[in-house]
Protein backbone atom coordinates (compact mmCIF):
# COMPACT_ATOMS: atom_id res chain seq x y z
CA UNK A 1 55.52 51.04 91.14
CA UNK A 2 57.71 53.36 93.44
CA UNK A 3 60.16 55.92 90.64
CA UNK A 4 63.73 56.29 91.45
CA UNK A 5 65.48 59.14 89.59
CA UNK A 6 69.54 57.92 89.37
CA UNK A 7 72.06 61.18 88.77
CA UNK A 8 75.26 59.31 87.85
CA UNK A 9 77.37 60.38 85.23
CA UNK A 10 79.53 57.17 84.61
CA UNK A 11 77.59 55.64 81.51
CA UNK A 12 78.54 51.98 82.62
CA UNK A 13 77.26 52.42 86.32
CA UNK A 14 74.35 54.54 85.17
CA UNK A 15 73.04 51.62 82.70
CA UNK A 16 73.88 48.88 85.20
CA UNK A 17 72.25 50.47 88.37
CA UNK A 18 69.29 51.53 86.53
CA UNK A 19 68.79 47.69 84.87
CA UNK A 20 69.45 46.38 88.35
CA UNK A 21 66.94 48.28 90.51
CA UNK A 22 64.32 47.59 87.23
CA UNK A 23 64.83 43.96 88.07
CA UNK A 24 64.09 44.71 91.90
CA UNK A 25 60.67 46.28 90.63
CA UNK A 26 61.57 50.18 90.61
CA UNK A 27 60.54 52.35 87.26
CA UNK A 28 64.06 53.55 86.90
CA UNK A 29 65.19 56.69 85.08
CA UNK A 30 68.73 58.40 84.72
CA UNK A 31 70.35 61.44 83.58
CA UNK A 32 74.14 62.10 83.73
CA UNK A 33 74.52 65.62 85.33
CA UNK A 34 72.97 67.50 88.08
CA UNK A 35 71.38 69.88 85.98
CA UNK A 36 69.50 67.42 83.89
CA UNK A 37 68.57 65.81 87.39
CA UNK A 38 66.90 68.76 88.70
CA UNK A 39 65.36 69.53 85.95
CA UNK A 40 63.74 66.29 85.49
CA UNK A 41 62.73 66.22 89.14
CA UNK A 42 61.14 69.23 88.85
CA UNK A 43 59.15 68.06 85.85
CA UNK A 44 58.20 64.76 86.59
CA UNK A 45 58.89 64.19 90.57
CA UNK A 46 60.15 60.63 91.18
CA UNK A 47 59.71 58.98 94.55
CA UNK A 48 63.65 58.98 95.43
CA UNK A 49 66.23 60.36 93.71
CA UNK A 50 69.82 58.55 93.94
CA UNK A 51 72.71 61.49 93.70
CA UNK A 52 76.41 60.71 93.04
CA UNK A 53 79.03 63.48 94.32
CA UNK A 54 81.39 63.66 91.67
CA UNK A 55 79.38 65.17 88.65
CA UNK A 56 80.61 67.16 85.82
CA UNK A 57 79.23 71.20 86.08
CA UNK A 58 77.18 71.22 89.05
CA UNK A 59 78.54 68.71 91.55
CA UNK A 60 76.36 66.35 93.72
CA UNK A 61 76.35 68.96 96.83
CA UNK A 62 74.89 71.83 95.23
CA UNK A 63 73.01 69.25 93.67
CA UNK A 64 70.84 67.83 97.30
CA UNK A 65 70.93 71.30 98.12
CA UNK A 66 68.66 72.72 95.10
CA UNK A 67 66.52 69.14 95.38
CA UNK A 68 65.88 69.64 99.10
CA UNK A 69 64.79 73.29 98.54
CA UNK A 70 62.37 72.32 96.32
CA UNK A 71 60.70 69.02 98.23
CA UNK A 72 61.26 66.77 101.23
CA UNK A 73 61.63 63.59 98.54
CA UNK A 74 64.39 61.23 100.04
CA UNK A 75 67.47 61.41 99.01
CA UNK A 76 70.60 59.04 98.70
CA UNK A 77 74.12 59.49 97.80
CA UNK A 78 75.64 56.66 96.02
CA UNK A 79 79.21 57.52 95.93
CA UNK A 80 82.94 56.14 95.84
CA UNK A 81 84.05 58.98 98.31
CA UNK A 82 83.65 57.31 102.09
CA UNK A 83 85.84 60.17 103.70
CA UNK A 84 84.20 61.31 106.44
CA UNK A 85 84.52 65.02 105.31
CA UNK A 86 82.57 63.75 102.17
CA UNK A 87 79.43 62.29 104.32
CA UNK A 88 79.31 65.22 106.81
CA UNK A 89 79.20 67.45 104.27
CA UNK A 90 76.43 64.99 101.97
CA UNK A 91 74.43 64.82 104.88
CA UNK A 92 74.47 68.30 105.59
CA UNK A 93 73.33 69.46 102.29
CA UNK A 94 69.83 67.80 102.47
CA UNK A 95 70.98 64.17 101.74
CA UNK A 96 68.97 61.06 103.91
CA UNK A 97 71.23 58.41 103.26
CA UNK A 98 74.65 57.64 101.67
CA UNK A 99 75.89 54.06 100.19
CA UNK A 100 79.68 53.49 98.84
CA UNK A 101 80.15 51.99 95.77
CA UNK A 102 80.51 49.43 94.70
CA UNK A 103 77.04 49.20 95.53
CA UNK A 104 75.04 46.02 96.82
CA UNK A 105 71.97 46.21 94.92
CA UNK A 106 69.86 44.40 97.43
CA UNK A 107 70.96 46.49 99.97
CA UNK A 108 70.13 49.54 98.41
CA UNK A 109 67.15 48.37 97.32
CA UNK A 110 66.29 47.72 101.06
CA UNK A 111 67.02 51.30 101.96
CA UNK A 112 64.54 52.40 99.51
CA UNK A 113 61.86 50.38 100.60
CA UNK A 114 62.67 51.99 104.28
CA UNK A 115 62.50 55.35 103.24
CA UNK A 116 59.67 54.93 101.24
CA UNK A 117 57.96 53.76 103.66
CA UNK A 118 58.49 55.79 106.08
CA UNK A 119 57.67 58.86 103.72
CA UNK A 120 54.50 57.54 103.23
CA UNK A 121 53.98 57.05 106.88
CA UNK A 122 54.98 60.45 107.51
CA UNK A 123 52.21 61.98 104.56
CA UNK A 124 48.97 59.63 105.70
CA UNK A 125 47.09 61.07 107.92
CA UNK A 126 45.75 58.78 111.06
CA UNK A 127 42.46 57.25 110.59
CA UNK A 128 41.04 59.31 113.28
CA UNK A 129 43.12 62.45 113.81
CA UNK A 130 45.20 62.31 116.83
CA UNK A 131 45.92 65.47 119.40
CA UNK A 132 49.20 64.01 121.25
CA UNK A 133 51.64 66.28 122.13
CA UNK A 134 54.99 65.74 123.80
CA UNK A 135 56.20 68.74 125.41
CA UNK A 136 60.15 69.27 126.37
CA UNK A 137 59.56 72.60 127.77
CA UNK A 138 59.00 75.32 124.83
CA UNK A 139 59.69 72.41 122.44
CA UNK A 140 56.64 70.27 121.28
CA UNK A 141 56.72 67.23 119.38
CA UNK A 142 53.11 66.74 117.33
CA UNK A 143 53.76 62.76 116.26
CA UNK A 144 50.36 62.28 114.88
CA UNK A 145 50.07 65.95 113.00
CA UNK A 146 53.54 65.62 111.84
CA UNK A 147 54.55 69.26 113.26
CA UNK A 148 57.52 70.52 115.64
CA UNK A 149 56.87 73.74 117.20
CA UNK A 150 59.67 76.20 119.33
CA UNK A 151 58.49 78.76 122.07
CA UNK A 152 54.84 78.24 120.11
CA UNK A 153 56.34 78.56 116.19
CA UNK A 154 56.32 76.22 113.80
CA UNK A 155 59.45 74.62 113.11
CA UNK A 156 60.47 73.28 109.30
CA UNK A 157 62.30 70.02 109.41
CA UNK A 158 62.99 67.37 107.20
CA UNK A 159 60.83 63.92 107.04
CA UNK A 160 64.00 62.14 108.30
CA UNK A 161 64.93 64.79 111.10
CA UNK A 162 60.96 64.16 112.24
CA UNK A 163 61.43 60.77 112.66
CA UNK A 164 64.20 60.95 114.71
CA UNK A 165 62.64 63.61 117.03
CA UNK A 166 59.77 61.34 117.19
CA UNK A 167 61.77 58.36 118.27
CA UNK A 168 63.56 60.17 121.23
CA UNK A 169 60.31 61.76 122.50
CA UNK A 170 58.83 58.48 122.72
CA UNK A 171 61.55 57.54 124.82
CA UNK A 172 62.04 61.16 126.76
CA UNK A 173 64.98 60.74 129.22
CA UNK A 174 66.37 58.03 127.82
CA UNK A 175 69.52 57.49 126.37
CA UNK A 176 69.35 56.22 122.98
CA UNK A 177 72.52 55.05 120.94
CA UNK A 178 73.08 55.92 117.76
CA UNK A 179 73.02 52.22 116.71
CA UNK A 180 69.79 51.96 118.19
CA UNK A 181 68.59 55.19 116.60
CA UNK A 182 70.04 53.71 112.97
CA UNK A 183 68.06 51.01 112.62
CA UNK A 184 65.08 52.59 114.45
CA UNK A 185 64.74 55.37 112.00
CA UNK A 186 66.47 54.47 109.06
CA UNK A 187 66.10 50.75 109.23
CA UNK A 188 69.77 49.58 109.00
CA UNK A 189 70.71 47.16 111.19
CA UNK A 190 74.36 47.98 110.78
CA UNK A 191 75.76 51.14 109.21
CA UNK A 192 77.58 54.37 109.47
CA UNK A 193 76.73 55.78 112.58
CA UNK A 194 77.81 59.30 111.42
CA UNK A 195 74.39 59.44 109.67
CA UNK A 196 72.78 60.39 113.38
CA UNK A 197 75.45 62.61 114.50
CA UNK A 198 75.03 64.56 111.20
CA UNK A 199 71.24 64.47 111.94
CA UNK A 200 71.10 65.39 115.65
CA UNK A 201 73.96 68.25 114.73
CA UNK A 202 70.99 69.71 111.83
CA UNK A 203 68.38 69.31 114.17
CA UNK A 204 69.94 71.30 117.12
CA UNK A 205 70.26 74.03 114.65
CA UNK A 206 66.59 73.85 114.68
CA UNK A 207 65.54 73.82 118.07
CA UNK A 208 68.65 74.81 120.51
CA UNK A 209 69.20 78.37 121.60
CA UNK A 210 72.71 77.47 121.88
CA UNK A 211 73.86 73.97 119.93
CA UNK A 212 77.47 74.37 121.68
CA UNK A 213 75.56 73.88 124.85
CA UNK A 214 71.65 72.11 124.02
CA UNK A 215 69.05 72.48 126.83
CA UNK A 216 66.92 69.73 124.73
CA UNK A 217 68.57 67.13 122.41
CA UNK A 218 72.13 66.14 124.75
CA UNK A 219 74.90 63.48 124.33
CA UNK A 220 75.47 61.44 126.73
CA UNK A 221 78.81 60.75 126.22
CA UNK A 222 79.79 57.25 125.43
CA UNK A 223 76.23 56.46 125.38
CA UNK A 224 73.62 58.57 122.76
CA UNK A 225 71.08 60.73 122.77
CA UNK A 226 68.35 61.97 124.90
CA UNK A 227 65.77 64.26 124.57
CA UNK A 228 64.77 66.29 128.05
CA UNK A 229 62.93 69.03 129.12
């Protein structure tokens, strides 16, 4: 049975959520702050931890920030703020996903199941160990090993951000739009497209000299992404 750790310090939506995603066969377990969240992470990892952004002491930033520093376990924001200031800014502390309240249990529930699977994709070895690599000039994308290397040096990115590197190196030179690229590596056939802009902007950070002007991962303007030599 797949955990998911809720941090949610409204008692009503707390009890509610966590009954809810019981009944859609998760072992569901909440705390009300940040602190308590981390804490229990640390202690007794769960398989996804929901994070709201509005918490008493620590808020919800800080709090994806000190989770992603200590694993690569998915992470979703479940949060009444839909600013776009608010999801930049969750995205860019660590977060995978982000769902506005009210939220649609089943929904939810099917974002889960994505990233769970896909985390478990990304952790299994292949049956017989593979030795592709797809080169963009001193960048290398290692699909089967589950590596990213720069000018020869390993390069530390996030189970999400390797997904969507993997999906435009299978498609090198070819313009992929973001709507494609949502439901291609995060499974939603409709969404917030932000979510890849966020991701390509943290990735470019990664693996661009210079993101004002990127030699590898481009817009195309109107269009998507690519990823070229």
């Amino acid at each position: 049975m797949n955990s998911v750790l809720l941090i949610e310090d409204d008692d009503r939506i707390r009890l509610s959520l966590t009954m809810a995603l019981e009944d859609e066969g998760y072992a569901a377990y909440a705390v009300a702050t940040a602190e308590e969240g981390i804490a229990a992470q640390r202690r007794e990892p769960a398989d996804t931890v929901l994070v709201d952004l509005m918490l008493p002491g620590m808020d919800g930033y800080e709090c994806i920030r000190q989770l992603r520093r200590d694993d690569d376990v998915p992470i979703v924001v479940v949060s009444a703020r839909d600013d776009t200031h608010d999801i930049v800014a969750a995205l860019e502390a660590g977060a995978d996903d982000y769902v506005v309240k009210p939220v649609q249990v089943k929904e939810l529930a099917a974002r889960l199941r994505v990233l769970r699977r896909r985390a478990r994709a990304a952790v299994t070895p292949p049956a017989t160990p593979g030795t592709s690599v797809l080169t963009f000039g001193d960048l290398q994308v290692r699909p089967e090993a589950g590596g990213v290397r720069l000018g020869g040096e390993p390069v530390a990115v996030t189970r999400t951000e390797f997904r969507l590197l993997c999906e435009l190196a299978d498609h090198a030179g070819l313009v992929l739009s973001r709507q494609q690229l949502l439901q291609r590596v995060w499974g939603h056939e409709f969404g917030d497209e932000r979510v890849v802009d966020v991701h390509v902007g943290r990735l470019r950070h990664k693996i661009e000299a210079d993101t004002g002007n990127p030699r590898h991962l481009v817009t195309v303007r109107g269009l998507g992404y690519k990823l070229q030599a």
